[in-house]
C-alpha atoms as a PDB file:
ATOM      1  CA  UNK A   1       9.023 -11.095  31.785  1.00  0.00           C
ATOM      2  CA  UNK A   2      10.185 -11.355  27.782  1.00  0.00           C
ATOM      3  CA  UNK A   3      12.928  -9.426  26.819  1.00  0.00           C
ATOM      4  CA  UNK A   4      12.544  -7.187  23.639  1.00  0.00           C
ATOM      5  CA  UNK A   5      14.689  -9.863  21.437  1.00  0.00           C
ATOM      6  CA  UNK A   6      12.415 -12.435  22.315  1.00  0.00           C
ATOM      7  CA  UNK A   7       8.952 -10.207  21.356  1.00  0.00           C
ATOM      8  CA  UNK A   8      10.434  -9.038  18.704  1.00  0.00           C
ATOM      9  CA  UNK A   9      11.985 -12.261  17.336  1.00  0.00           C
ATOM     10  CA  UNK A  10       7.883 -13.831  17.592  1.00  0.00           C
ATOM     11  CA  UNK A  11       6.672 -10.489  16.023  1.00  0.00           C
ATOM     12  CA  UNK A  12       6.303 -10.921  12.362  1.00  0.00           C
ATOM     13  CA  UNK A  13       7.398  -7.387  10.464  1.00  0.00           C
ATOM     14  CA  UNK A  14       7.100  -8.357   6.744  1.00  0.00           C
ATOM     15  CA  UNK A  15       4.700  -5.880   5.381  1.00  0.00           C
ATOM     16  CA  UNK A  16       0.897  -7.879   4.085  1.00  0.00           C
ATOM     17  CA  UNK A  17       0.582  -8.671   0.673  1.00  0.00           C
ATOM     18  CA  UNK A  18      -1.567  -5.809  -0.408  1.00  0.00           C
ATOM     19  CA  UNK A  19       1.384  -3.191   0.758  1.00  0.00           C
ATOM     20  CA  UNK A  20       4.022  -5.412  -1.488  1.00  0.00           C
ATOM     21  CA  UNK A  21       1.550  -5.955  -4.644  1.00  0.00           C
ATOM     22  CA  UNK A  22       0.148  -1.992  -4.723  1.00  0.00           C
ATOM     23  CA  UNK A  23       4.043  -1.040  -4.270  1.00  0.00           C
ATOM     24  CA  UNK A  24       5.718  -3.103  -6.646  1.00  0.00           C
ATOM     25  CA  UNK A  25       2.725  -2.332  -9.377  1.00  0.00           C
ATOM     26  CA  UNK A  26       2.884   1.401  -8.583  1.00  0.00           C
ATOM     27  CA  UNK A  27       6.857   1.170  -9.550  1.00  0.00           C
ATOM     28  CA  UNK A  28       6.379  -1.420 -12.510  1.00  0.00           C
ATOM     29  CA  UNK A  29       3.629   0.999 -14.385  1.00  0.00           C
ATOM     30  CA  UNK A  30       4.593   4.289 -13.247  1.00  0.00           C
ATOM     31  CA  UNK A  31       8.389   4.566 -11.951  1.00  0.00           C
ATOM     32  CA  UNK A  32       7.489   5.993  -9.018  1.00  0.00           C
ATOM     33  CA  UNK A  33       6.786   5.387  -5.056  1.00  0.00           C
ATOM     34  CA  UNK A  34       3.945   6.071  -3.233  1.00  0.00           C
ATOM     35  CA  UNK A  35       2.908   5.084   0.658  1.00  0.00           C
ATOM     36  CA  UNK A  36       0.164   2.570   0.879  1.00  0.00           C
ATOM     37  CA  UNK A  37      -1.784   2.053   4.734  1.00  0.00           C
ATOM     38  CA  UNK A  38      -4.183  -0.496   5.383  1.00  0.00           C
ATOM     39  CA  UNK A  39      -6.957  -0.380   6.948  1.00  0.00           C
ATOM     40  CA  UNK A  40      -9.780  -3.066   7.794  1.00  0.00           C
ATOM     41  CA  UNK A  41     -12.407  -1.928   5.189  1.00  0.00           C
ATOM     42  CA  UNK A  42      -9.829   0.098   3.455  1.00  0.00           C
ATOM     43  CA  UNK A  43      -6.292   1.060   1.935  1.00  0.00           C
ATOM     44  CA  UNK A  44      -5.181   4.290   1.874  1.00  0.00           C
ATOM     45  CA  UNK A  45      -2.518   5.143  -0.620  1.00  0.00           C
ATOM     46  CA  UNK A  46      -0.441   8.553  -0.518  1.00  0.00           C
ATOM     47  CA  UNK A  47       1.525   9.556  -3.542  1.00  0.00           C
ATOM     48  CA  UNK A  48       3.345  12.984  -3.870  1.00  0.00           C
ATOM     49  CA  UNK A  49       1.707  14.413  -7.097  1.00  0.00           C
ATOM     50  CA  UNK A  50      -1.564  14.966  -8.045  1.00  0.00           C
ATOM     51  CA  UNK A  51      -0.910  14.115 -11.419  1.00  0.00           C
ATOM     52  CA  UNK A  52      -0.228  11.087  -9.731  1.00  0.00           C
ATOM     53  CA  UNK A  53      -3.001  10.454  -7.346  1.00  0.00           C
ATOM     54  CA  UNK A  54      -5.518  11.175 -10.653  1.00  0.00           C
ATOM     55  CA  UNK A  55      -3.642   8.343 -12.814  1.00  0.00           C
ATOM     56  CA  UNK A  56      -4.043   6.033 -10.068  1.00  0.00           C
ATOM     57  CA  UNK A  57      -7.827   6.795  -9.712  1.00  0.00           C
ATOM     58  CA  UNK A  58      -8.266   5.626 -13.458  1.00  0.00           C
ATOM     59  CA  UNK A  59      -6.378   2.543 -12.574  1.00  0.00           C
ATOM     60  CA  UNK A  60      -8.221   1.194  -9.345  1.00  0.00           C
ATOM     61  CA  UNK A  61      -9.302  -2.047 -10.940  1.00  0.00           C
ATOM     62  CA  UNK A  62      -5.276  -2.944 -11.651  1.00  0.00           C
ATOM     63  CA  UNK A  63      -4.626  -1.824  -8.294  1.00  0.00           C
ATOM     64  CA  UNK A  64      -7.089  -4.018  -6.506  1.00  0.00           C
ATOM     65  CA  UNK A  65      -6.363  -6.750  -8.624  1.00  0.00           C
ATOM     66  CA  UNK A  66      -2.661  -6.009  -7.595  1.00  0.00           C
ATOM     67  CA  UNK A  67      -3.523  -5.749  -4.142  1.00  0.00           C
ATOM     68  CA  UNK A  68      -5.606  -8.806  -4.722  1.00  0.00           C
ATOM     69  CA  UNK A  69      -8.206  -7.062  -2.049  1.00  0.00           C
ATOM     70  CA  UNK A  70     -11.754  -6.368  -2.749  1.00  0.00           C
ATOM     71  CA  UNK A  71     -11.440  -3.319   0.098  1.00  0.00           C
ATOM     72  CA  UNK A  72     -12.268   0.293  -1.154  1.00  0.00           C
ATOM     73  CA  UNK A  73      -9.298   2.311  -1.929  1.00  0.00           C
ATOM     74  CA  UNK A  74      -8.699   6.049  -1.036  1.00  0.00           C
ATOM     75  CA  UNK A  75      -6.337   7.971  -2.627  1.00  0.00           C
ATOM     76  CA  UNK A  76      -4.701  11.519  -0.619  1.00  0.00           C
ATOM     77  CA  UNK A  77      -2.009  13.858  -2.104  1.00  0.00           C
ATOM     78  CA  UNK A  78       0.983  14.826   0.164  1.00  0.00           C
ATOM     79  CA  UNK A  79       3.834  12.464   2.278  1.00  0.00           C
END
């Protein structure tokens, strides 16, 4: 049986692309953080304002392009 160190060691934790790129674009633009999930057909971002979450809706062509993902993006208020 593997120990934990050894799965863990194999187990690659960097977070994918689309995570980094809506992130980093989300911080760039705005100056602020948000939570981004992905999901097979989808990613899910979470920001704390709705002022927010409204801006970003306006902006979902820079965010898929910053994403670089074609998926459909959903936007939700709360953390």
């Amino acid at each position: 049986m593997d120990s934990i160190n050894d799965i863990l060691s194999n187990k690659n934790l960097d977070e994918p692309p689309e995570i980094a790129g809506i992130k980093q674009y989300v911080k760039r633009t705005f100056d602020s953080s948000v939570g981004v999930k992905v999901q097979p057909t989808s990613i899910i971002i979470t920001a704390r304002s709705a002022a927010l979450v409204s801006t970003l809706r306006l902006n979902t062509r820079e965010l898929q392009k910053a994403a670089g993902s074609s998926k459909r993006l959903v936007f939700r208020i709360g953390r």
